[in-house]
PDB file of N, CA and C in Angstrom:
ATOM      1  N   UNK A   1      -8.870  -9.979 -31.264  1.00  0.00           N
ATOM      2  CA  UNK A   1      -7.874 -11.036 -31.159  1.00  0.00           C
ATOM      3  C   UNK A   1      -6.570 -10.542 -31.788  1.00  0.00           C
ATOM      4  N   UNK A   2      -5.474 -10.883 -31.217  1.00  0.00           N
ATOM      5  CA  UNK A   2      -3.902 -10.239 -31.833  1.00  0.00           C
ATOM      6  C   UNK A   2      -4.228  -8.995 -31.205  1.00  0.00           C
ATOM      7  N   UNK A   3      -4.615  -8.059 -31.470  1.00  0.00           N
ATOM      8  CA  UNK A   3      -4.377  -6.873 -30.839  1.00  0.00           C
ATOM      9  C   UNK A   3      -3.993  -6.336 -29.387  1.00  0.00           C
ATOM     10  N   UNK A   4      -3.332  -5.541 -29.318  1.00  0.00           N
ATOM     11  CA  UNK A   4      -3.518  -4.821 -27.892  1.00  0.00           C
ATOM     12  C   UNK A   4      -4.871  -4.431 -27.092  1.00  0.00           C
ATOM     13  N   UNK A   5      -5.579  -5.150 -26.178  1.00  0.00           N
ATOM     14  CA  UNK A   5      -6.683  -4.375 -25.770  1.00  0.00           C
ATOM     15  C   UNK A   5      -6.261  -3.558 -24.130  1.00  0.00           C
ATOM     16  N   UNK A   6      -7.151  -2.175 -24.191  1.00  0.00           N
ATOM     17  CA  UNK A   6      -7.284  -1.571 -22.819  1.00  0.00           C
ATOM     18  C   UNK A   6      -8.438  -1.509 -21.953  1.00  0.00           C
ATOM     19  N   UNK A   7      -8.248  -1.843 -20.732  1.00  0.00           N
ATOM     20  CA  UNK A   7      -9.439  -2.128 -19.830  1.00  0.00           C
ATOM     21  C   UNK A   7      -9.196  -1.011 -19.454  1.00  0.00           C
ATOM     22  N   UNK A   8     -10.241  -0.109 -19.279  1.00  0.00           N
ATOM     23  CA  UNK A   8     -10.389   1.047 -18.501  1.00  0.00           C
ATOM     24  C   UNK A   8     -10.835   1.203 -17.000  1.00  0.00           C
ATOM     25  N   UNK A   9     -10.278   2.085 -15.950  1.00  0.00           N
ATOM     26  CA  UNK A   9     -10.874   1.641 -14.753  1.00  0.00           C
ATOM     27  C   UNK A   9     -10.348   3.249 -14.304  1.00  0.00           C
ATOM     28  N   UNK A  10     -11.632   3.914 -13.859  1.00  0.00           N
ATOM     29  CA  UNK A  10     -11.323   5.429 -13.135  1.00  0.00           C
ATOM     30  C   UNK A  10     -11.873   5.069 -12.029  1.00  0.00           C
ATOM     31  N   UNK A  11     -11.168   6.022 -10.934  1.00  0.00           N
ATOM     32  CA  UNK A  11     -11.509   5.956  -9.732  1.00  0.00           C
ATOM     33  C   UNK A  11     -11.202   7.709  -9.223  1.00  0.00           C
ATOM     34  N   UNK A  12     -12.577   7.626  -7.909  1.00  0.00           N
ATOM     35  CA  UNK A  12     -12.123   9.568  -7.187  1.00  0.00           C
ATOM     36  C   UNK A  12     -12.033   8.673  -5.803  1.00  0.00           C
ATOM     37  N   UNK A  13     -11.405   9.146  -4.906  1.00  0.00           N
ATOM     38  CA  UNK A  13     -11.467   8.781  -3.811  1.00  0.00           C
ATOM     39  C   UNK A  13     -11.514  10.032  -2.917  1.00  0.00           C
ATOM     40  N   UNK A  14     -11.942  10.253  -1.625  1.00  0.00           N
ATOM     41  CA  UNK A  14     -12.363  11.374  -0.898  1.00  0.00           C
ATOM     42  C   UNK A  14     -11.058  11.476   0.354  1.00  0.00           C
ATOM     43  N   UNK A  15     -10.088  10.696   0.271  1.00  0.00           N
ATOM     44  CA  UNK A  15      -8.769  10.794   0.929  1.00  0.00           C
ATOM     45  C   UNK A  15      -7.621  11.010   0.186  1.00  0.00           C
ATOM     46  N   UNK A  16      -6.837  11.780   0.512  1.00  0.00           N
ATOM     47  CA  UNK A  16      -5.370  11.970  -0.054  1.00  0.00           C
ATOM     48  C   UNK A  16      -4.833  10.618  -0.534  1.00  0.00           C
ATOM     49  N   UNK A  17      -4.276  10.802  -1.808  1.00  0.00           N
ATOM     50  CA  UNK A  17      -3.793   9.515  -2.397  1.00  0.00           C
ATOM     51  C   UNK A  17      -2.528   9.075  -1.664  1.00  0.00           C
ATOM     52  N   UNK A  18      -2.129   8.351  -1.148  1.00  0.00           N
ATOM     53  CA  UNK A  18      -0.930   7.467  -0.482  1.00  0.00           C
ATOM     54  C   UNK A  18      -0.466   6.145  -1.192  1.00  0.00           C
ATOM     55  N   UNK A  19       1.135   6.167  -0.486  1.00  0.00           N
ATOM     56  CA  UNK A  19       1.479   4.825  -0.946  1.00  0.00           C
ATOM     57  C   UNK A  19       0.845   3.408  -0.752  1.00  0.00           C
ATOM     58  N   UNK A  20      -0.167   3.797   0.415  1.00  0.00           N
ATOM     59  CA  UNK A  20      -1.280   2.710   0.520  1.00  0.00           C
ATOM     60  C   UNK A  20      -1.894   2.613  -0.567  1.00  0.00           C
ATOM     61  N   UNK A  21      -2.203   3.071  -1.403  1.00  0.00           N
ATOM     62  CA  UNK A  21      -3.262   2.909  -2.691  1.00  0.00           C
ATOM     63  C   UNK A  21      -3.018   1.429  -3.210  1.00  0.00           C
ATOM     64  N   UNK A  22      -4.122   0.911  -3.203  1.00  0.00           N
ATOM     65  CA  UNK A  22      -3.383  -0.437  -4.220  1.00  0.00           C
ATOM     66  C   UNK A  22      -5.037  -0.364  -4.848  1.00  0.00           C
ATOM     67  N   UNK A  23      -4.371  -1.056  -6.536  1.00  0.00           N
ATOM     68  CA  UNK A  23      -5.191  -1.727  -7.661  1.00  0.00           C
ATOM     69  C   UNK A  23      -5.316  -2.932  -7.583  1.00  0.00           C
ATOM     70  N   UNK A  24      -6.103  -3.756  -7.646  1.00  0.00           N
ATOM     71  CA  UNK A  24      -6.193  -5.364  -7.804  1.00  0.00           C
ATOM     72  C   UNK A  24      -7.277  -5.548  -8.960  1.00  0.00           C
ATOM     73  N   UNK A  25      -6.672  -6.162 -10.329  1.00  0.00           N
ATOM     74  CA  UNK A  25      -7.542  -6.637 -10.971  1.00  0.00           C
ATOM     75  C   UNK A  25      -7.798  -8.270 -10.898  1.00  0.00           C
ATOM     76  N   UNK A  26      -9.001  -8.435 -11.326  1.00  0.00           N
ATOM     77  CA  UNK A  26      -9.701  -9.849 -11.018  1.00  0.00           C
ATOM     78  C   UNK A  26     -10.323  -9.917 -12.241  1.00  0.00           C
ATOM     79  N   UNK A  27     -10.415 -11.638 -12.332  1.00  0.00           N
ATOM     80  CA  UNK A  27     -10.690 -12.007 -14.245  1.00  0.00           C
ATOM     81  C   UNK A  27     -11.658 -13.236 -13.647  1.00  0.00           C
ATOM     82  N   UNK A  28     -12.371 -13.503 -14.403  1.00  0.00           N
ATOM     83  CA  UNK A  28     -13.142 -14.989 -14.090  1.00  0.00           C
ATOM     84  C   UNK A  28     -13.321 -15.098 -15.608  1.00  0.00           C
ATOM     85  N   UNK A  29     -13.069 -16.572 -16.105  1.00  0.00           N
ATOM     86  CA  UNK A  29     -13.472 -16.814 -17.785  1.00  0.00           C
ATOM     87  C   UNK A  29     -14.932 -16.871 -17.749  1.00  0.00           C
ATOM     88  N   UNK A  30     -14.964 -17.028 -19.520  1.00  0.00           N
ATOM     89  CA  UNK A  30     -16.463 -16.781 -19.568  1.00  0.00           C
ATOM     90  C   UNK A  30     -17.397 -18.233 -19.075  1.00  0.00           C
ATOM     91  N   UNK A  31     -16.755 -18.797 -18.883  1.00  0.00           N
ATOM     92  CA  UNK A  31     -17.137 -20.456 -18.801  1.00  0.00           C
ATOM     93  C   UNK A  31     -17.386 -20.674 -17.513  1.00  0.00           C
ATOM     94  N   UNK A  32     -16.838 -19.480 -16.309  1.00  0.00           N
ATOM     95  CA  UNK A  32     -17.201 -19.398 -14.840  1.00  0.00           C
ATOM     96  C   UNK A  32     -16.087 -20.057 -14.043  1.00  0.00           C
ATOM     97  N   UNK A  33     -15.948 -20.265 -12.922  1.00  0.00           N
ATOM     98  CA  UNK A  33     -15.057 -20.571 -12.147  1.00  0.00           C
ATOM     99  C   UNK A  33     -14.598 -19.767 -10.932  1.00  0.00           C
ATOM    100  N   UNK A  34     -13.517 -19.701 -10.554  1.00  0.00           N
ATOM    101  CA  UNK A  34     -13.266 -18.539  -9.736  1.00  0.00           C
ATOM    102  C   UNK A  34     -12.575 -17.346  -9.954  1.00  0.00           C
ATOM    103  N   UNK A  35     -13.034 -16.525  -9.097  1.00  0.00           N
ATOM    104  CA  UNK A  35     -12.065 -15.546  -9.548  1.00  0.00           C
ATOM    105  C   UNK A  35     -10.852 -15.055  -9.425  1.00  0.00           C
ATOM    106  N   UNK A  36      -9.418 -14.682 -10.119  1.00  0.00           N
ATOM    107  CA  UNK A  36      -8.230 -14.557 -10.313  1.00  0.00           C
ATOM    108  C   UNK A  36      -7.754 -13.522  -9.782  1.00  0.00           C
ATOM    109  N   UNK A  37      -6.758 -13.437  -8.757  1.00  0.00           N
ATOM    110  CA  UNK A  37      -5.963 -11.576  -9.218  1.00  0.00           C
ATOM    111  C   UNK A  37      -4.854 -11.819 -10.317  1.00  0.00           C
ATOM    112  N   UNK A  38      -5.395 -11.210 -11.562  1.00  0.00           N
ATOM    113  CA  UNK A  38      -4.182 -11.046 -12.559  1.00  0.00           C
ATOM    114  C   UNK A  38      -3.660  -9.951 -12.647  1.00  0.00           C
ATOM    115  N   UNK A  39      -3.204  -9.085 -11.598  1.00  0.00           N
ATOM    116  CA  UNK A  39      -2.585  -7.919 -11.690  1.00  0.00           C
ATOM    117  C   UNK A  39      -3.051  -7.113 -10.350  1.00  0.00           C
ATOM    118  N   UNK A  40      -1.834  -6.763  -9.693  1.00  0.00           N
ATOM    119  CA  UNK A  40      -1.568  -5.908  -8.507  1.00  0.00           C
ATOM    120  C   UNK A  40      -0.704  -4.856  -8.727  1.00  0.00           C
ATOM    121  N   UNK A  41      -1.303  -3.438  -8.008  1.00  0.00           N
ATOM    122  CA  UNK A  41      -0.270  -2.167  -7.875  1.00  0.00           C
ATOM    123  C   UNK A  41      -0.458  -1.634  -6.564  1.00  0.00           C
ATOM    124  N   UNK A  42       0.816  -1.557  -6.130  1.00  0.00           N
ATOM    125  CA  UNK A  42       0.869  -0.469  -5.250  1.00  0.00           C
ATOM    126  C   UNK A  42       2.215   0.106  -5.211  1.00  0.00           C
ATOM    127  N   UNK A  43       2.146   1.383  -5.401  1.00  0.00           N
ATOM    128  CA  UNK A  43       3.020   1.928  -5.430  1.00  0.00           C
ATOM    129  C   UNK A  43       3.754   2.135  -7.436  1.00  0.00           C
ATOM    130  N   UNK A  44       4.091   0.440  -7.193  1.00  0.00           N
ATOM    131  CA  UNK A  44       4.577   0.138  -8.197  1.00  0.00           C
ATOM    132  C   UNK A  44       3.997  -1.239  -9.641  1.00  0.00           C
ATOM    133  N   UNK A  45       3.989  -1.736 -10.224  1.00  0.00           N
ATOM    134  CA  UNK A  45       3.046  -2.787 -10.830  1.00  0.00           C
ATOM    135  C   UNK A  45       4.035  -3.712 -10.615  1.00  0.00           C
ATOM    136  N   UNK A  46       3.041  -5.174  -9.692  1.00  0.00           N
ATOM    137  CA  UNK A  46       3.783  -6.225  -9.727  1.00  0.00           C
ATOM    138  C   UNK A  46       3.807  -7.303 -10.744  1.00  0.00           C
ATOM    139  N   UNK A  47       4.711  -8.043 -11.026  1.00  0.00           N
ATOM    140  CA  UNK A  47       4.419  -8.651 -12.401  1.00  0.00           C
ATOM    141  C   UNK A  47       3.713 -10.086 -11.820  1.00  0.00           C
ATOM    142  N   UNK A  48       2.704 -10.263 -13.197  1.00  0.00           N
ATOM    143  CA  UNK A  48       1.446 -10.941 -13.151  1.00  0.00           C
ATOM    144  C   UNK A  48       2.432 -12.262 -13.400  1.00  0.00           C
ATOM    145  N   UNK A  49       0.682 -13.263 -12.689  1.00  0.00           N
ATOM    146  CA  UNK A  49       1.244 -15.097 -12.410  1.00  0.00           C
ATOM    147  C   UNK A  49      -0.390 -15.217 -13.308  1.00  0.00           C
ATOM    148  N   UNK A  50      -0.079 -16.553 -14.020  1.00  0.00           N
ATOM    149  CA  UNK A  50      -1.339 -17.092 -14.363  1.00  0.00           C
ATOM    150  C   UNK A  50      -1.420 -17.040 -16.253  1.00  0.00           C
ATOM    151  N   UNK A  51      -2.780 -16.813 -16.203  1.00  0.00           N
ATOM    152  CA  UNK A  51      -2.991 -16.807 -17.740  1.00  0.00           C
ATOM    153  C   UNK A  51      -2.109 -15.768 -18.743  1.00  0.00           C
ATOM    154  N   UNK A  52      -2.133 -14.706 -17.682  1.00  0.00           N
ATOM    155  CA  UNK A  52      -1.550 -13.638 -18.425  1.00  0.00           C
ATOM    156  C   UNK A  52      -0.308 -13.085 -18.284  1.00  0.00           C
ATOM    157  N   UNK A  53       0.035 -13.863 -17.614  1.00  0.00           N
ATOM    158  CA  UNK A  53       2.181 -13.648 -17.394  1.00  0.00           C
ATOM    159  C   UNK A  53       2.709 -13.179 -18.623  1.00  0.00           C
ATOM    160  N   UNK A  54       3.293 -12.131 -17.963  1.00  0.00           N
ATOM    161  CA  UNK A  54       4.224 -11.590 -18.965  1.00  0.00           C
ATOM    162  C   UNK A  54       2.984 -10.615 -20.417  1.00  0.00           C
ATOM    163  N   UNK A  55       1.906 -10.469 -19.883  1.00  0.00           N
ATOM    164  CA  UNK A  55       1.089 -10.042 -21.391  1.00  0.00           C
ATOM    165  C   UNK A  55       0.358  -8.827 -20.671  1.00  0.00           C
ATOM    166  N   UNK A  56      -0.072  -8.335 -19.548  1.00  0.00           N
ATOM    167  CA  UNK A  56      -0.616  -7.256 -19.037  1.00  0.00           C
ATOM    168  C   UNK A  56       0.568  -5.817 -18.851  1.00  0.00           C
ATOM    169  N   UNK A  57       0.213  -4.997 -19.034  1.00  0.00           N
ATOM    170  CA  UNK A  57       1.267  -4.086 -18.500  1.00  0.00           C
ATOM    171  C   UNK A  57       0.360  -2.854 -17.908  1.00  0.00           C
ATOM    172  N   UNK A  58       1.080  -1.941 -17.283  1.00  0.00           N
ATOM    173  CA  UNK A  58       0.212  -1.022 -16.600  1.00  0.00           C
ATOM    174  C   UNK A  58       0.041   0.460 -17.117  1.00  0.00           C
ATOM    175  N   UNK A  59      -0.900   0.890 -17.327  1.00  0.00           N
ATOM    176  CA  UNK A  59      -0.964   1.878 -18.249  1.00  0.00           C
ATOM    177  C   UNK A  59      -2.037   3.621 -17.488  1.00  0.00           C
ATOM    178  N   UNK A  60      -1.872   2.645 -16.149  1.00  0.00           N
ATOM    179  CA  UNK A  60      -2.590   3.799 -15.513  1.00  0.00           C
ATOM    180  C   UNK A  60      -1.953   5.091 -14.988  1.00  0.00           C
ATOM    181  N   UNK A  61      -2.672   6.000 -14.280  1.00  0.00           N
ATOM    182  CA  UNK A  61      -1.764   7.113 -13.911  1.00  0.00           C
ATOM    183  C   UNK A  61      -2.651   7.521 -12.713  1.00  0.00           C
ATOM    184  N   UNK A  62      -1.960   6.933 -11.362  1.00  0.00           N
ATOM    185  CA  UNK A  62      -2.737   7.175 -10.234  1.00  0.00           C
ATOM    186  C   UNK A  62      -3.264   9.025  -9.770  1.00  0.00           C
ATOM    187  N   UNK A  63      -2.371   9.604  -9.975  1.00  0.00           N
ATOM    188  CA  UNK A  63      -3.033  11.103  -9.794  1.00  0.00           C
ATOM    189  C   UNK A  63      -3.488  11.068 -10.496  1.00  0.00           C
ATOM    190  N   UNK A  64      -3.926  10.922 -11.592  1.00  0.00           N
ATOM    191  CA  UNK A  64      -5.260  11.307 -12.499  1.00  0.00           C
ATOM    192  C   UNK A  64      -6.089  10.182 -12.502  1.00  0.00           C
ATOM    193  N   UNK A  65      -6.011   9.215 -11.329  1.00  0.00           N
ATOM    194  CA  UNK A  65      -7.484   8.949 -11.292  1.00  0.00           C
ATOM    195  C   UNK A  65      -8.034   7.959 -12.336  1.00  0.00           C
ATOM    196  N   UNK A  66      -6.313   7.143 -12.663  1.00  0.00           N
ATOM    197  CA  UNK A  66      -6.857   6.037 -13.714  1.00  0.00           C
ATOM    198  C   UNK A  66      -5.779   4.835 -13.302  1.00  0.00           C
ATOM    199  N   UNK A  67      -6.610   3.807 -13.665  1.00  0.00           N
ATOM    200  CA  UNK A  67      -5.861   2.381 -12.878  1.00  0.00           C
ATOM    201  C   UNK A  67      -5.919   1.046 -13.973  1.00  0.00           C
ATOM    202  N   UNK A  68      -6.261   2.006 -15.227  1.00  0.00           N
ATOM    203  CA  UNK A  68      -6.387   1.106 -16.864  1.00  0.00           C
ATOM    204  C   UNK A  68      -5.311  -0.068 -16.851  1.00  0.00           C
ATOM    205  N   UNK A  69      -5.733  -0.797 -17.303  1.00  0.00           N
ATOM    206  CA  UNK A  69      -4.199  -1.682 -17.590  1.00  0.00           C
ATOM    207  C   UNK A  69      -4.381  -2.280 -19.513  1.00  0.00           C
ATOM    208  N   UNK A  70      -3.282  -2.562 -19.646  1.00  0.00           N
ATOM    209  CA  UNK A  70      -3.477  -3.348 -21.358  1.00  0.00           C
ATOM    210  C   UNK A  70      -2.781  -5.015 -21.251  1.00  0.00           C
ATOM    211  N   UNK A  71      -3.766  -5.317 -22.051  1.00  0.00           N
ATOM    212  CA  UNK A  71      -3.654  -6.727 -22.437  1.00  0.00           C
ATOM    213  C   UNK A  71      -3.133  -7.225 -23.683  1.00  0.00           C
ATOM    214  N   UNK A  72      -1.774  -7.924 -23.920  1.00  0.00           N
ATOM    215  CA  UNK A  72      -1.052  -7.741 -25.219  1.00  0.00           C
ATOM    216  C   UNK A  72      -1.625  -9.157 -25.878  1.00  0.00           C
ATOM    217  N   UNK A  73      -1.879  -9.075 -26.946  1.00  0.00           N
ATOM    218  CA  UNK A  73      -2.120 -10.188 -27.751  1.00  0.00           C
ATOM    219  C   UNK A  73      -3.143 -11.101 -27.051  1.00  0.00           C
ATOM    220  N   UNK A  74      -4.406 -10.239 -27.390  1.00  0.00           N
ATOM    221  CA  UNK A  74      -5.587 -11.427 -26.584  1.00  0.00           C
ATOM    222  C   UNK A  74      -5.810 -12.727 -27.348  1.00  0.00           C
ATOM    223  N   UNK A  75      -6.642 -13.324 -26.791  1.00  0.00           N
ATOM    224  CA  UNK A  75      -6.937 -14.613 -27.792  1.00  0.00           C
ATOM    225  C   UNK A  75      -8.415 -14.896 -27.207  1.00  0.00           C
ATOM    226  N   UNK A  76      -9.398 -15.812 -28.201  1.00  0.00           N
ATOM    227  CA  UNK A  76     -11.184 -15.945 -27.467  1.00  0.00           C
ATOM    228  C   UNK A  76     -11.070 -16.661 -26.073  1.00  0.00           C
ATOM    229  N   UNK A  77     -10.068 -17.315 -25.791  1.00  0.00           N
ATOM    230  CA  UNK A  77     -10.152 -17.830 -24.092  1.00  0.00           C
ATOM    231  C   UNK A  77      -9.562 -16.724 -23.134  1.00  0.00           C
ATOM    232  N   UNK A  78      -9.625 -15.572 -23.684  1.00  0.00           N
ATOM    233  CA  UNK A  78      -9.323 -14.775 -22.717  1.00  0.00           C
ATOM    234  C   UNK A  78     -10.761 -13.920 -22.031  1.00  0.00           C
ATOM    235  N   UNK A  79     -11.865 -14.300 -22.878  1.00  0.00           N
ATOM    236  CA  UNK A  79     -13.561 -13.299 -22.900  1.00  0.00           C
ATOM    237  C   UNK A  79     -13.621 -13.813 -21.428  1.00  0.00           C
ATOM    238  N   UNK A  80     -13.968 -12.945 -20.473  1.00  0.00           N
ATOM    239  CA  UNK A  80     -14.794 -13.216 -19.242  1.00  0.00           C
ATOM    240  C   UNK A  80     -14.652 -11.819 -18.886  1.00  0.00           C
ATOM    241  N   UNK A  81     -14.797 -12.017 -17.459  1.00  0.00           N
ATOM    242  CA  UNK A  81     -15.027 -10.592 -16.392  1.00  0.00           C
ATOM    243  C   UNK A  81     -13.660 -10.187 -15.674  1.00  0.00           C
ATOM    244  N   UNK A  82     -14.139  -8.735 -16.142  1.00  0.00           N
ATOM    245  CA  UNK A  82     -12.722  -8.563 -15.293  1.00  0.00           C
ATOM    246  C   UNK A  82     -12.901  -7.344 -14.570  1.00  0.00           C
ATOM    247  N   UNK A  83     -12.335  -7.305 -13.006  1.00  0.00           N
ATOM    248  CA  UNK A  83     -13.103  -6.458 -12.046  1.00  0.00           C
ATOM    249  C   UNK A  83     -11.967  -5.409 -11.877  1.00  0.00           C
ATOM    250  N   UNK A  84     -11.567  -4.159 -11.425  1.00  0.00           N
ATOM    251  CA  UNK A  84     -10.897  -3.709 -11.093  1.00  0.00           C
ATOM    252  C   UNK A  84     -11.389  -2.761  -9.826  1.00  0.00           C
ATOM    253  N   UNK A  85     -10.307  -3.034  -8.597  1.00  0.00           N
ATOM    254  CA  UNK A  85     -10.680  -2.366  -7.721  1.00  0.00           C
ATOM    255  C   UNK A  85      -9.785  -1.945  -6.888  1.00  0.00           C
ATOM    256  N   UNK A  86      -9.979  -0.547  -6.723  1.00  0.00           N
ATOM    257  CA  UNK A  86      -8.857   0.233  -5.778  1.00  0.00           C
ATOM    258  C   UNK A  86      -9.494   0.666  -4.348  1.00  0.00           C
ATOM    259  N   UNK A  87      -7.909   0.523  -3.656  1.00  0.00           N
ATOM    260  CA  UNK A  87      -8.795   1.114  -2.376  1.00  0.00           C
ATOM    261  C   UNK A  87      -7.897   1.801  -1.789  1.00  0.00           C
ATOM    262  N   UNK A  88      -8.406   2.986  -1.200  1.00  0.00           N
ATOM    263  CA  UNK A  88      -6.802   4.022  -0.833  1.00  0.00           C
ATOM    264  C   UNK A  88      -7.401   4.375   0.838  1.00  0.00           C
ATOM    265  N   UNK A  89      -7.177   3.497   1.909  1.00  0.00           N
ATOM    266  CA  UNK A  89      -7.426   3.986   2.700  1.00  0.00           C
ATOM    267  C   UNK A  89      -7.386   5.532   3.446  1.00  0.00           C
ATOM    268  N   UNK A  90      -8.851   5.577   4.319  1.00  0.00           N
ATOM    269  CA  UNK A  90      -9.509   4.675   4.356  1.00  0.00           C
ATOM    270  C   UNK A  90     -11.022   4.244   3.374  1.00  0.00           C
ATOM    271  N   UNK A  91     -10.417   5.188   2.549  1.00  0.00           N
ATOM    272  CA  UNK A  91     -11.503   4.850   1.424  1.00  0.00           C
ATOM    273  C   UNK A  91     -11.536   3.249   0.593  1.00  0.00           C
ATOM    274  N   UNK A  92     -12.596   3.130  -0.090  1.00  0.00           N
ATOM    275  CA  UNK A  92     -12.499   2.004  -0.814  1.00  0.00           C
ATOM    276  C   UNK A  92     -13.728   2.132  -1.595  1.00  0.00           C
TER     277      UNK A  92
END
């Protein structure tokens, strides 16, 4: 809690990386419900809507195969699942 946390997320894909590449992370609280996109990249990181506006930033580095993001100043209603998934056609 207060701290900076980092979600880690590696990916290999078996196609040349392109500006098609996009990241989509997804959050569901721990309490259940549905699930969120709190954070999109392609190309570039779009800025987040929702719980976490303005508090995610992007910390990945697509040629090397990382799509991490950080979460500034968590708090306990932030605990649930959080999915990250890239897909770089026509891989996924």
């Amino acid at each position: 809690v207060g701290e900076q946390v980092l979600l880690k997320c590696s990916f290999k894909s078996s196609s040349p990386i392109t500006e098609s590449l996009t990241v989509d992370w997804t959050y569901r609280p721990l309490t259940g419900g549905q699930m969120e996109t709190i954070f999109h990249y392609q190309s570039v990181p779009y800025p987040t809507m929702g719980k976490f506006k303005d508090r995610i930033s992007w910390v990945g580095n697509i040629a090397k195969g990382d799509a991490s993001i950080a979460i500034q100043s968590p708090v306990m209603s932030d605990n649930g699942t959080f999915i990250c998934s890239v897909k770089n056609p026509p891989d996924v």
